[in-house]
PDB file of N, CA and C in Angstrom:
ATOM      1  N   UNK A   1     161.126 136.600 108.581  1.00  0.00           N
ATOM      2  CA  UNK A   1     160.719 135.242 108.708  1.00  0.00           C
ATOM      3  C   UNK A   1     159.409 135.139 109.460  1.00  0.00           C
ATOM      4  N   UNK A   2     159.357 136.017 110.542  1.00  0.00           N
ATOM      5  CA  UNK A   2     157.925 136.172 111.447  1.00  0.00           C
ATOM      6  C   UNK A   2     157.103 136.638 110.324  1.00  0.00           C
ATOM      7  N   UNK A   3     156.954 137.261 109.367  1.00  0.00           N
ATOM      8  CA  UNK A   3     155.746 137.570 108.281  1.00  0.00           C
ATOM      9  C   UNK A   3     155.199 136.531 107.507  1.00  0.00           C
ATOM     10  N   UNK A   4     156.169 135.357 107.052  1.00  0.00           N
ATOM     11  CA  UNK A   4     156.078 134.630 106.167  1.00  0.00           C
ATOM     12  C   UNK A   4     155.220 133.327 107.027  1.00  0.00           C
ATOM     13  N   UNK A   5     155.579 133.065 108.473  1.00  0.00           N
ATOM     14  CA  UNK A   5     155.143 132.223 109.144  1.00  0.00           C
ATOM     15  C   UNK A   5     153.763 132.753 109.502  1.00  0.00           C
ATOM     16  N   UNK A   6     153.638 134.302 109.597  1.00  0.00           N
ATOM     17  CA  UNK A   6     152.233 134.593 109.654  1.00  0.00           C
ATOM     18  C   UNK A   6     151.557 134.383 108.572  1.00  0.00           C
ATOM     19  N   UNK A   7     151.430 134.547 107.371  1.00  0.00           N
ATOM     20  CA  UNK A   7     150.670 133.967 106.663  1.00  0.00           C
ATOM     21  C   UNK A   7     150.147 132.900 106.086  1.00  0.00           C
ATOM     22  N   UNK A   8     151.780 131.643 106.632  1.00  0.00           N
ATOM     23  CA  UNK A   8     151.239 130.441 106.509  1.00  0.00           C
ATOM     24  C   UNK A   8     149.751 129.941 107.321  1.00  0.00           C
ATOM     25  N   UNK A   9     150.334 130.474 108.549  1.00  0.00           N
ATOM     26  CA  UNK A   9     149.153 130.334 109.931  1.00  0.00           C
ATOM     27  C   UNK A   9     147.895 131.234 109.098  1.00  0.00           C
ATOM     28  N   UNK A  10     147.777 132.163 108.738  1.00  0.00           N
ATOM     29  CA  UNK A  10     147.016 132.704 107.833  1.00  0.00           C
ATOM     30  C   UNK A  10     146.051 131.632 106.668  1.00  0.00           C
ATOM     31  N   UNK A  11     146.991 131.074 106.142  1.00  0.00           N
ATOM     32  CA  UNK A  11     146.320 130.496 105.172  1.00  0.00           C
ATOM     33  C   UNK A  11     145.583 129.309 105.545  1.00  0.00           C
ATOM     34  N   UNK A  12     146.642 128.365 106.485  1.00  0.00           N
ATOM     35  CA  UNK A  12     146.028 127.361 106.822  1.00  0.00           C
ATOM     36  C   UNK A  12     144.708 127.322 107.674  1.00  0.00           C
ATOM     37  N   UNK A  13     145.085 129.052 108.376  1.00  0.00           N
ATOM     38  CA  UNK A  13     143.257 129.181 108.980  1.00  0.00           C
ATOM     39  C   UNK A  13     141.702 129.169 108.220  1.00  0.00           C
ATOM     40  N   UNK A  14     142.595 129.748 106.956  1.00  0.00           N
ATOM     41  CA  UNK A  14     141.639 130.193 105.965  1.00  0.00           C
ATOM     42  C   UNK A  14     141.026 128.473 105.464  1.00  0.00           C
ATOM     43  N   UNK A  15     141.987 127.600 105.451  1.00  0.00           N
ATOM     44  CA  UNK A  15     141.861 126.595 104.625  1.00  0.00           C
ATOM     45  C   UNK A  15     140.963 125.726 105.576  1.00  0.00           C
ATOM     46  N   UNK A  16     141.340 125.865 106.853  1.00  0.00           N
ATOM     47  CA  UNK A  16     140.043 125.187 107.825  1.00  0.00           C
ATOM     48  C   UNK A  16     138.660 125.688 107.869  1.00  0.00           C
ATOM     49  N   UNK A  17     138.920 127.110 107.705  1.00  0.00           N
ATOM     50  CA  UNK A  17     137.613 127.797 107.550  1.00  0.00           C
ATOM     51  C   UNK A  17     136.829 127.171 106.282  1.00  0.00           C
ATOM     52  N   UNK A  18     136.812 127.415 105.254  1.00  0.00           N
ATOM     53  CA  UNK A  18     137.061 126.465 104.287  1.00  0.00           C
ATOM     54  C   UNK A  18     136.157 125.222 104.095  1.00  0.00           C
ATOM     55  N   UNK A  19     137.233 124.117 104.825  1.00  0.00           N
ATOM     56  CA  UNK A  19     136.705 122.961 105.061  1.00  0.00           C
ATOM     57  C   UNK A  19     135.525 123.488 106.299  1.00  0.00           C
ATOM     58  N   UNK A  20     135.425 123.981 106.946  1.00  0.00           N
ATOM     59  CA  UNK A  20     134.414 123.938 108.029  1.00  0.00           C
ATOM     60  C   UNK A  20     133.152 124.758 107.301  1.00  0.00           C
ATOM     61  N   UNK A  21     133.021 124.955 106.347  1.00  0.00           N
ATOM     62  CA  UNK A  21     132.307 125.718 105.397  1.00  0.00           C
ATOM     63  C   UNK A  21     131.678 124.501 104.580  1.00  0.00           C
ATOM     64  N   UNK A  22     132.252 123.876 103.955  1.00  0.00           N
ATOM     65  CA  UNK A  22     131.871 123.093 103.214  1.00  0.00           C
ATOM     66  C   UNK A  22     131.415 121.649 103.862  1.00  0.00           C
ATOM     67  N   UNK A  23     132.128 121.420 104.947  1.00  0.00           N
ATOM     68  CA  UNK A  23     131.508 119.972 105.594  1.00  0.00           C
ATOM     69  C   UNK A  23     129.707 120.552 106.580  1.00  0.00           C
ATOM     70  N   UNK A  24     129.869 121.774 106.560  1.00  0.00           N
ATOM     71  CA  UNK A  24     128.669 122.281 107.285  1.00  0.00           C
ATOM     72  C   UNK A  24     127.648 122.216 106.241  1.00  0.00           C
ATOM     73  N   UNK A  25     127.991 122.673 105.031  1.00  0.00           N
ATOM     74  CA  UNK A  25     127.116 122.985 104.018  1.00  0.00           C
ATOM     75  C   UNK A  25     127.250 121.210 102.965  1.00  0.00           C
ATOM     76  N   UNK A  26     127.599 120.728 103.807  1.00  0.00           N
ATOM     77  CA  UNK A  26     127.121 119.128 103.459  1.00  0.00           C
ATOM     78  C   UNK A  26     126.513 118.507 104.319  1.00  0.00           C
ATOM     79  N   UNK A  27     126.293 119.086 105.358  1.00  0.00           N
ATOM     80  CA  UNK A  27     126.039 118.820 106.524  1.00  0.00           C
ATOM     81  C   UNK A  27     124.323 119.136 106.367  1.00  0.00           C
ATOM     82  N   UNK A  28     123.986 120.872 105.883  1.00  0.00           N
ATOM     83  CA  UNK A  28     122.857 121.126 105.444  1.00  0.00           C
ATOM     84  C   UNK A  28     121.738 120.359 104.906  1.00  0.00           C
ATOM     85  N   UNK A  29     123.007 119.736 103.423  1.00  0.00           N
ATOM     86  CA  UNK A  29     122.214 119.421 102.297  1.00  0.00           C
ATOM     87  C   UNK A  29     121.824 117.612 102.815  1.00  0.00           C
ATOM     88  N   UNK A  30     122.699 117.403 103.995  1.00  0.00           N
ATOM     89  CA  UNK A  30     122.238 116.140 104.290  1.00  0.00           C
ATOM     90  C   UNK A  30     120.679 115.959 105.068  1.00  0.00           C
ATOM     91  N   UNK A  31     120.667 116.913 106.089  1.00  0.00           N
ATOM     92  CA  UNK A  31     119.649 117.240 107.007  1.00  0.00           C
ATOM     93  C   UNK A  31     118.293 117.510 105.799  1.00  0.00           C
ATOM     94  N   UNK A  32     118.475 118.250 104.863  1.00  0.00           N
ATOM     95  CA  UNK A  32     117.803 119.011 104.112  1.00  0.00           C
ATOM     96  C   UNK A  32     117.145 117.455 103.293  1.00  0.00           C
ATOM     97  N   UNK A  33     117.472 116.221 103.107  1.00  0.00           N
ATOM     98  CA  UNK A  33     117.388 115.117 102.604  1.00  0.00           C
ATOM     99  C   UNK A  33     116.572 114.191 103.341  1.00  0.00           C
ATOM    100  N   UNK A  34     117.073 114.373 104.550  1.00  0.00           N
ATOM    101  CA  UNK A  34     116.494 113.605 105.853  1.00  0.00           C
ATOM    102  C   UNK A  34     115.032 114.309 105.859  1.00  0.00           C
ATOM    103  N   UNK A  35     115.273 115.325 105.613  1.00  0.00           N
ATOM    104  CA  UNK A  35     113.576 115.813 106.120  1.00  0.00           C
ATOM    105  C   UNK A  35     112.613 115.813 105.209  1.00  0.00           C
ATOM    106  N   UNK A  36     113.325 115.678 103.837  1.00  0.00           N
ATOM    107  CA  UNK A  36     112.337 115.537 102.675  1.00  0.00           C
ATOM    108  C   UNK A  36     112.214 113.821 102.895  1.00  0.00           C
ATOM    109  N   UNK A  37     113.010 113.154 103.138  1.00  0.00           N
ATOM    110  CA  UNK A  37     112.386 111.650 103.422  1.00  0.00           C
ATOM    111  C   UNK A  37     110.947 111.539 104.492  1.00  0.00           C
ATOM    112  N   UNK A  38     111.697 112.276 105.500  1.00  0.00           N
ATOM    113  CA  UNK A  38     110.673 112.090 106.674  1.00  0.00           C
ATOM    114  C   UNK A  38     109.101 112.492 106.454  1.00  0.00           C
ATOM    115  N   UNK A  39     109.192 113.321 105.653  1.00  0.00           N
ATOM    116  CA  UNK A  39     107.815 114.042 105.273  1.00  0.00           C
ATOM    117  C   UNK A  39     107.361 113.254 104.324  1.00  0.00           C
ATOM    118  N   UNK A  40     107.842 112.614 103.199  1.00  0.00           N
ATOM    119  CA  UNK A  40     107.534 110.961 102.820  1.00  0.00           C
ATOM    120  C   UNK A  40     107.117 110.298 103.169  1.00  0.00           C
ATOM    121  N   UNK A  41     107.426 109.744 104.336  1.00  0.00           N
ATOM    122  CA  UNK A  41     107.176 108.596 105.524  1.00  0.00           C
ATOM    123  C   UNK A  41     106.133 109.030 106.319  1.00  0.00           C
ATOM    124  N   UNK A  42     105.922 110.307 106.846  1.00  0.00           N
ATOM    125  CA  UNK A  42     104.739 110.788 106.911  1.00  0.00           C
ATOM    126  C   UNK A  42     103.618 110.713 106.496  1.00  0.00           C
ATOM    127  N   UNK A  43     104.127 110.939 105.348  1.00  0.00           N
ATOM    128  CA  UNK A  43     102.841 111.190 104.324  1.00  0.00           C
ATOM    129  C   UNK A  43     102.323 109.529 104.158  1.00  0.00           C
ATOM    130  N   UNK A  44     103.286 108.621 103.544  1.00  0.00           N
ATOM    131  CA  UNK A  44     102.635 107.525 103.895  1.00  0.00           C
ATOM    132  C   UNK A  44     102.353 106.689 104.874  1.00  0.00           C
ATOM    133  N   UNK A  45     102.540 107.252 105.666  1.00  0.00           N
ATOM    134  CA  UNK A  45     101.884 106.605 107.173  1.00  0.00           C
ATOM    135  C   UNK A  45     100.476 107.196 107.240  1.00  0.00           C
ATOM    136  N   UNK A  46     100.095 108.192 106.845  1.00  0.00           N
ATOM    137  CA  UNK A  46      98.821 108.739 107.226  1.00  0.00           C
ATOM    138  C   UNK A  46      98.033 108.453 105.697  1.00  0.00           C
ATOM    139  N   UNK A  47      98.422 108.097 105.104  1.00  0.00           N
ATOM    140  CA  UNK A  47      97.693 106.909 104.271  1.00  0.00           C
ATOM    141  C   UNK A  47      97.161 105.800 104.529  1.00  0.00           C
ATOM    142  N   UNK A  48      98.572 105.019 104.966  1.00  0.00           N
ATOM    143  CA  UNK A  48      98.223 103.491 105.659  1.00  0.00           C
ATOM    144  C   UNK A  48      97.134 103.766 106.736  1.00  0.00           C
ATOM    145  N   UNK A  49      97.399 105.069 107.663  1.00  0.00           N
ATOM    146  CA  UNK A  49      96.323 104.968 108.692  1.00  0.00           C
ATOM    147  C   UNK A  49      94.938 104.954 108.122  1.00  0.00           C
ATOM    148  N   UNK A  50      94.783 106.128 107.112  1.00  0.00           N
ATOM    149  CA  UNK A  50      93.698 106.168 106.619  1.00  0.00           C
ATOM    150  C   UNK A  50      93.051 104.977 105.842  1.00  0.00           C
ATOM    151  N   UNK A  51      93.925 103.995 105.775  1.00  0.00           N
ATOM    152  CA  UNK A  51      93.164 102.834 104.358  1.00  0.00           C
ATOM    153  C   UNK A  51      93.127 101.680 105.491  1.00  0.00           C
ATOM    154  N   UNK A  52      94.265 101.868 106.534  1.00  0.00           N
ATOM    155  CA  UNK A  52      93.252 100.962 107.751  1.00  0.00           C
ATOM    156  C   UNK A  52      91.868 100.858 108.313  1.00  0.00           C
ATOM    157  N   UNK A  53      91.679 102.583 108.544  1.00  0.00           N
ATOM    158  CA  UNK A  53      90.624 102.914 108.829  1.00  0.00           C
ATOM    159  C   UNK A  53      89.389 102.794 108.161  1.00  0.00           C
ATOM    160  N   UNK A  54      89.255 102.430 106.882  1.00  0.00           N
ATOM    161  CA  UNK A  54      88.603 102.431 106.041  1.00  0.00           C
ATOM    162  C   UNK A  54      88.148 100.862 105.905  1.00  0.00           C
ATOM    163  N   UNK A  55      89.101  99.949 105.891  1.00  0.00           N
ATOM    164  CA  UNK A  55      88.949  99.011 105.780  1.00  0.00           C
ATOM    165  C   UNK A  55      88.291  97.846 106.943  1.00  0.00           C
ATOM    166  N   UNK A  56      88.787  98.795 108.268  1.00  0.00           N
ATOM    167  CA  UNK A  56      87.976  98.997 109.479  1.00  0.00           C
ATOM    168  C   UNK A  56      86.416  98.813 109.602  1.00  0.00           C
ATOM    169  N   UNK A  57      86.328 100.174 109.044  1.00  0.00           N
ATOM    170  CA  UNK A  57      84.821 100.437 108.666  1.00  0.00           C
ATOM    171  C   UNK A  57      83.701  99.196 107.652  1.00  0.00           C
ATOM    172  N   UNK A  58      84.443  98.443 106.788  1.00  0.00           N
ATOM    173  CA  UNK A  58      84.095  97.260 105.912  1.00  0.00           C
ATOM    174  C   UNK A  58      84.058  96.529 106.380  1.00  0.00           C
ATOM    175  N   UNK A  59      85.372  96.122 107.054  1.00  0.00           N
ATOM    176  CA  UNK A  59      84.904  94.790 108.233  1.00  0.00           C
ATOM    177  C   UNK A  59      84.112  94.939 109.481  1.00  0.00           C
ATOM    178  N   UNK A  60      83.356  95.842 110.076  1.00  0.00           N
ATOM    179  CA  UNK A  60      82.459  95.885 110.723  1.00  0.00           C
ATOM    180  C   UNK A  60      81.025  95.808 110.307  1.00  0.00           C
ATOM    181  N   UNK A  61      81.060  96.048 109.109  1.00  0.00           N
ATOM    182  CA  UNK A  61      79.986  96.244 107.715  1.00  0.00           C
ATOM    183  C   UNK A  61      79.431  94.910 107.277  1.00  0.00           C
ATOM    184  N   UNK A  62      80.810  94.000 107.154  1.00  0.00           N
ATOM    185  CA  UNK A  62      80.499  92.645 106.875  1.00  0.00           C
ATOM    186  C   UNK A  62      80.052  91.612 107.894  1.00  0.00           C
ATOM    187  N   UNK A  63      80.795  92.197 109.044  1.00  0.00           N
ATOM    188  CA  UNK A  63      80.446  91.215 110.349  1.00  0.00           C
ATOM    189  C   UNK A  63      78.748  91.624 110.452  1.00  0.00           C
ATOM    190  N   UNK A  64      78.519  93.063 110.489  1.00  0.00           N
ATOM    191  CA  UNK A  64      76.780  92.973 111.035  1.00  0.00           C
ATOM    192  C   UNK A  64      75.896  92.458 109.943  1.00  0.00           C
ATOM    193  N   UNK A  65      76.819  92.363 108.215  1.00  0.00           N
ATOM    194  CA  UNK A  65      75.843  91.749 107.511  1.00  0.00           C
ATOM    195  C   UNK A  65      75.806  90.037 107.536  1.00  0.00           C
ATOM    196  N   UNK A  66      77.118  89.828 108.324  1.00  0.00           N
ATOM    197  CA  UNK A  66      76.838  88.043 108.311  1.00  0.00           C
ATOM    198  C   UNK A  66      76.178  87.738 109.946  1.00  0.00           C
ATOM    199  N   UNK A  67      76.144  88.630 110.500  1.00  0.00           N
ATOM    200  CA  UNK A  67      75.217  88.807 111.254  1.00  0.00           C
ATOM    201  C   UNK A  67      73.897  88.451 111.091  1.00  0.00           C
ATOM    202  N   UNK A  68      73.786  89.444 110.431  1.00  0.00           N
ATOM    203  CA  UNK A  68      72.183  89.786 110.237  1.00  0.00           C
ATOM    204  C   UNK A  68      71.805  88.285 109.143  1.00  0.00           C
ATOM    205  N   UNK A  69      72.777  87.895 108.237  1.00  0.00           N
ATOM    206  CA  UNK A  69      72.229  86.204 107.445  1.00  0.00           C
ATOM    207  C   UNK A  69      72.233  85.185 108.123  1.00  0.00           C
ATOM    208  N   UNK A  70      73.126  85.145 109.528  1.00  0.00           N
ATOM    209  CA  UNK A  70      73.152  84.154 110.079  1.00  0.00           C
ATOM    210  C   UNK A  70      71.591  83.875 111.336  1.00  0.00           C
ATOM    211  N   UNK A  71      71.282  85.242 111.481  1.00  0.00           N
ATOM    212  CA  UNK A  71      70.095  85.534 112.296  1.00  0.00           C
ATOM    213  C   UNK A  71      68.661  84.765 110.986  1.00  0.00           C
ATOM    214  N   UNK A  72      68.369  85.522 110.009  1.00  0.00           N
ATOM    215  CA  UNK A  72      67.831  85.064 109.121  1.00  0.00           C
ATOM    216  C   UNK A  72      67.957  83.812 108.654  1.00  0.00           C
ATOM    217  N   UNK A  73      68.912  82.887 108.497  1.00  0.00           N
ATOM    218  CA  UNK A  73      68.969  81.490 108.348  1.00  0.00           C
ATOM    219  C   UNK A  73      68.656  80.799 109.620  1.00  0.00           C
ATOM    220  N   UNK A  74      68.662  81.173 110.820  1.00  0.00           N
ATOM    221  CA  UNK A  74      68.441  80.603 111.853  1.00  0.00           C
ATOM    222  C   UNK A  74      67.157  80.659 112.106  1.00  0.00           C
ATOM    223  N   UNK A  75      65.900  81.750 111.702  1.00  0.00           N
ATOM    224  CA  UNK A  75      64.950  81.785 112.475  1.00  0.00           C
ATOM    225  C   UNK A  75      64.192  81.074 110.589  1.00  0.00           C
ATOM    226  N   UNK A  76      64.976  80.939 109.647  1.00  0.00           N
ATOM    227  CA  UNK A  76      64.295  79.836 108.583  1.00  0.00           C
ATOM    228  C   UNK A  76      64.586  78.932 108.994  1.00  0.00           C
ATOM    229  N   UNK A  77      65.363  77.868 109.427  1.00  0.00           N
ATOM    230  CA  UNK A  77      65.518  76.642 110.055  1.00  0.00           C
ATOM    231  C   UNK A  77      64.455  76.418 110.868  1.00  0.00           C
ATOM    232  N   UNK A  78      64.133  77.096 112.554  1.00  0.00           N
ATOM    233  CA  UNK A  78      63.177  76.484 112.997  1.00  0.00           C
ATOM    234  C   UNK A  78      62.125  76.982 112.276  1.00  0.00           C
ATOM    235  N   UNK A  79      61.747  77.548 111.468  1.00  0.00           N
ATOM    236  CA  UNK A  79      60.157  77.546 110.761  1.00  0.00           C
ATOM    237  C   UNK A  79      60.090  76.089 109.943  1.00  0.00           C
ATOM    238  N   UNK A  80      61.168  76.002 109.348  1.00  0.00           N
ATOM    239  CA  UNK A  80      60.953  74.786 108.769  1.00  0.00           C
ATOM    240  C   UNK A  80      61.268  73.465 109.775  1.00  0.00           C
ATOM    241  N   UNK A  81      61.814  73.298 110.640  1.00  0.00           N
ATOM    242  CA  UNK A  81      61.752  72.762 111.864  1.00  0.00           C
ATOM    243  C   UNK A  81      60.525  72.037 112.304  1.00  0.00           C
ATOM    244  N   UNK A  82      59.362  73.537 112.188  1.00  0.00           N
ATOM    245  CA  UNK A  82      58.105  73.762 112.617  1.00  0.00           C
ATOM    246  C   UNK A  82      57.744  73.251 111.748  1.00  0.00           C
ATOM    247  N   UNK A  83      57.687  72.994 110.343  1.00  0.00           N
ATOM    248  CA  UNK A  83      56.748  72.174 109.375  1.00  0.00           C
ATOM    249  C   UNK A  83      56.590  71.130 109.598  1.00  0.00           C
ATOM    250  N   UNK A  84      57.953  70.338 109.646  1.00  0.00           N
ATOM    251  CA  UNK A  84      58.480  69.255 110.069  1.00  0.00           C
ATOM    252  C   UNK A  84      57.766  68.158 110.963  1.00  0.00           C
ATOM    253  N   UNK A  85      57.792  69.430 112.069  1.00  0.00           N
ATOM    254  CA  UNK A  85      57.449  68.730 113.443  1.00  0.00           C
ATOM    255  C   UNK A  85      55.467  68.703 113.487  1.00  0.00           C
ATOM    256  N   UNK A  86      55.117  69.824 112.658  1.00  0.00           N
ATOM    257  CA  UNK A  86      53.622  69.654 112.878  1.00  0.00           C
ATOM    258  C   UNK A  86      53.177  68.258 112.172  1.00  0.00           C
ATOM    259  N   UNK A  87      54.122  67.860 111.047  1.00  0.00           N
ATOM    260  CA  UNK A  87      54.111  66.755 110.156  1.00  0.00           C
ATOM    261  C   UNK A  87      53.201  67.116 108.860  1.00  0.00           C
ATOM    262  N   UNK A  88      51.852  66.209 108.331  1.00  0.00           N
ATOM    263  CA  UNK A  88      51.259  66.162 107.226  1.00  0.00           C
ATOM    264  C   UNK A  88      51.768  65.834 106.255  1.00  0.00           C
ATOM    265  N   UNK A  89      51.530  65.184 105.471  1.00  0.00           N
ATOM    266  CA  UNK A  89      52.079  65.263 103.587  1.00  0.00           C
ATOM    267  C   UNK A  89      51.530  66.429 102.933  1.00  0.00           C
ATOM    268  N   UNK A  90      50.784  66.957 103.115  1.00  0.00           N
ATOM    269  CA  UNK A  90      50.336  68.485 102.643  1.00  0.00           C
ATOM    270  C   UNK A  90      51.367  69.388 102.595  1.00  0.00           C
ATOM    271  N   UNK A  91      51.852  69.813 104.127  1.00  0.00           N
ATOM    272  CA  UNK A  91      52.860  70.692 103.966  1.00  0.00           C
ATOM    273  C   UNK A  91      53.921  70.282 103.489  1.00  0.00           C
ATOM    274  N   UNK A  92      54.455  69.391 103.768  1.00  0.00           N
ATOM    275  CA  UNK A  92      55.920  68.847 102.909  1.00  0.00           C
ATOM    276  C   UNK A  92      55.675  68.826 101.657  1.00  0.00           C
ATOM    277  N   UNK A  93      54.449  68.638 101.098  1.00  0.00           N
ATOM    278  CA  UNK A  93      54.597  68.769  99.325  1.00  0.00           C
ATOM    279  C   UNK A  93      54.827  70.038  99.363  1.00  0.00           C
ATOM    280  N   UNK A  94      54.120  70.491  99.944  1.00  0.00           N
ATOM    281  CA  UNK A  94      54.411  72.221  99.581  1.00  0.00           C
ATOM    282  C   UNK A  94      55.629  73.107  99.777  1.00  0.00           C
ATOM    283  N   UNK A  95      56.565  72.677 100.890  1.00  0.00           N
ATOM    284  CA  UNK A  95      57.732  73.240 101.178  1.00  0.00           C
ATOM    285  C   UNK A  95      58.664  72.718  99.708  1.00  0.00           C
ATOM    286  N   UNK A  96      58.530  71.286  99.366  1.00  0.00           N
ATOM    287  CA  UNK A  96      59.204  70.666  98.680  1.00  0.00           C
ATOM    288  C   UNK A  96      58.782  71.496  97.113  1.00  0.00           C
ATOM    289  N   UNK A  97      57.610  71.422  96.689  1.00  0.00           N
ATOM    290  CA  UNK A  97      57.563  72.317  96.017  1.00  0.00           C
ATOM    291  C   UNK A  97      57.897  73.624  95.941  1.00  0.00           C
ATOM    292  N   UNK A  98      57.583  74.105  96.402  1.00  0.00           N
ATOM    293  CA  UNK A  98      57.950  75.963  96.649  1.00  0.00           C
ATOM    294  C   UNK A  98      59.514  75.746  96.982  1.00  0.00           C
ATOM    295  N   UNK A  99      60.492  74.760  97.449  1.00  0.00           N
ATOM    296  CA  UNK A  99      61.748  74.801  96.992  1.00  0.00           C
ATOM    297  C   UNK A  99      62.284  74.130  95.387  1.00  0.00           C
ATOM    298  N   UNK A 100      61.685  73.334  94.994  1.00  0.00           N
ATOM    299  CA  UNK A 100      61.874  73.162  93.491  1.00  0.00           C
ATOM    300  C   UNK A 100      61.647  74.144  92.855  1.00  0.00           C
ATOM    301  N   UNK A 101      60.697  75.117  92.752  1.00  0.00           N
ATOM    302  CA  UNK A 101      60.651  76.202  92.057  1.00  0.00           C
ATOM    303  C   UNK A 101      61.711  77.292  92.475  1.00  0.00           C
ATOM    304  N   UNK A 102      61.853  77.578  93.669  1.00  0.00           N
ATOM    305  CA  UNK A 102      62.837  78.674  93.556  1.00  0.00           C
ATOM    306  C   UNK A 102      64.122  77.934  92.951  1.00  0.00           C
ATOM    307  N   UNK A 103      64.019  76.659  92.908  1.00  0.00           N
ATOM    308  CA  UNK A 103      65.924  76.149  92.376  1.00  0.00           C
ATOM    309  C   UNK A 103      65.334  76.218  90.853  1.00  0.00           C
ATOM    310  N   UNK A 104      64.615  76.137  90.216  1.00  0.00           N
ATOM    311  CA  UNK A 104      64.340  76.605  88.942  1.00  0.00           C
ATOM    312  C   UNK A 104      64.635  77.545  88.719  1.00  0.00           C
ATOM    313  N   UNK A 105      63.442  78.822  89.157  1.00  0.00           N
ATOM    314  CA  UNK A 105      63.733  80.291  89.187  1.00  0.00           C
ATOM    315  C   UNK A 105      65.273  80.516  88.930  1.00  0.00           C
ATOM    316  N   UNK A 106      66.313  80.058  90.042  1.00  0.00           N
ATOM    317  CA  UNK A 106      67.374  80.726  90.034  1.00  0.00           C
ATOM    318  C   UNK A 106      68.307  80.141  89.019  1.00  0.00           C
ATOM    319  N   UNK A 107      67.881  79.044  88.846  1.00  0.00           N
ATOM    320  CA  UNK A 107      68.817  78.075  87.224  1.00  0.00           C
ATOM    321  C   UNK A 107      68.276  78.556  86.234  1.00  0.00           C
ATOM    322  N   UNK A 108      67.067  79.679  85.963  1.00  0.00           N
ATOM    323  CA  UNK A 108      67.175  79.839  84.521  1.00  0.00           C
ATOM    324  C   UNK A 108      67.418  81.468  85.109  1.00  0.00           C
ATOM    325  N   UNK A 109      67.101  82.252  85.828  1.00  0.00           N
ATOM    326  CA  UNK A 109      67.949  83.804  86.344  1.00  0.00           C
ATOM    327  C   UNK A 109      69.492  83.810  85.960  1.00  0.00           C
ATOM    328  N   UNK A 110      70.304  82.493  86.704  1.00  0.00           N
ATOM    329  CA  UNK A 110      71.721  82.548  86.280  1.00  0.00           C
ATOM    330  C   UNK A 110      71.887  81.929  85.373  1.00  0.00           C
ATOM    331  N   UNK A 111      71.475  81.086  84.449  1.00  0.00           N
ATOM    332  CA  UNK A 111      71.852  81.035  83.591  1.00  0.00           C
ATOM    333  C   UNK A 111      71.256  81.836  82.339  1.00  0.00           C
TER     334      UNK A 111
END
């Protein structure tokens, strides 16, 4: 009877072994999942960083170019300011002209 009880104890060791075999080696294939995600997430994070960065670079691009139009429209204002203020009908025909023509120019360019 002591033989027969040893091999039950036998088997049922075997059968934990077993299960401790297979929940490990699910255990693997889970970890093994996790890390192929993570390296995913990686990967697109250092994308996003990179297309931040990039886009970074554009909006600093645009600020010094509305910069630089807002500087240029400002120092055309007081010139024409300056026409203004010296007065004449001479120069005002002439500003007035030389702006009718460029609104020509650019109505037959775009169209």
């Amino acid at each position: 009877m002591h033989s027969r009880r040893g091999r039950d104890d036998s088997k049922q060791q075997s059968a934990v072994e077993t299960n401790q075999n297979i929940v490990e080696q699910q255990n693997n294939d889970r970890i093994s999942e996790l890390s192929s995600q993570v390296g995913r997430l990686k990967g697109l994070t250092m994308d996003i960083e990179n297309e931040v960065r990039e886009q970074n670079v554009l909006l600093e691009d645009m600020g010094d170019g509305f910069s630089s139009a807002r500087d240029l429209i400002s120092g055309s204002l007081q010139r024409i300011g300056l026409v203004f203020e010296q007065g004449g009908v001479k120069n005002m025909l002439r500003m007035v002209g030389t702006l009718v023509i460029a609104f020509v120019f650019l109505y037959w360019v775009m169209g």
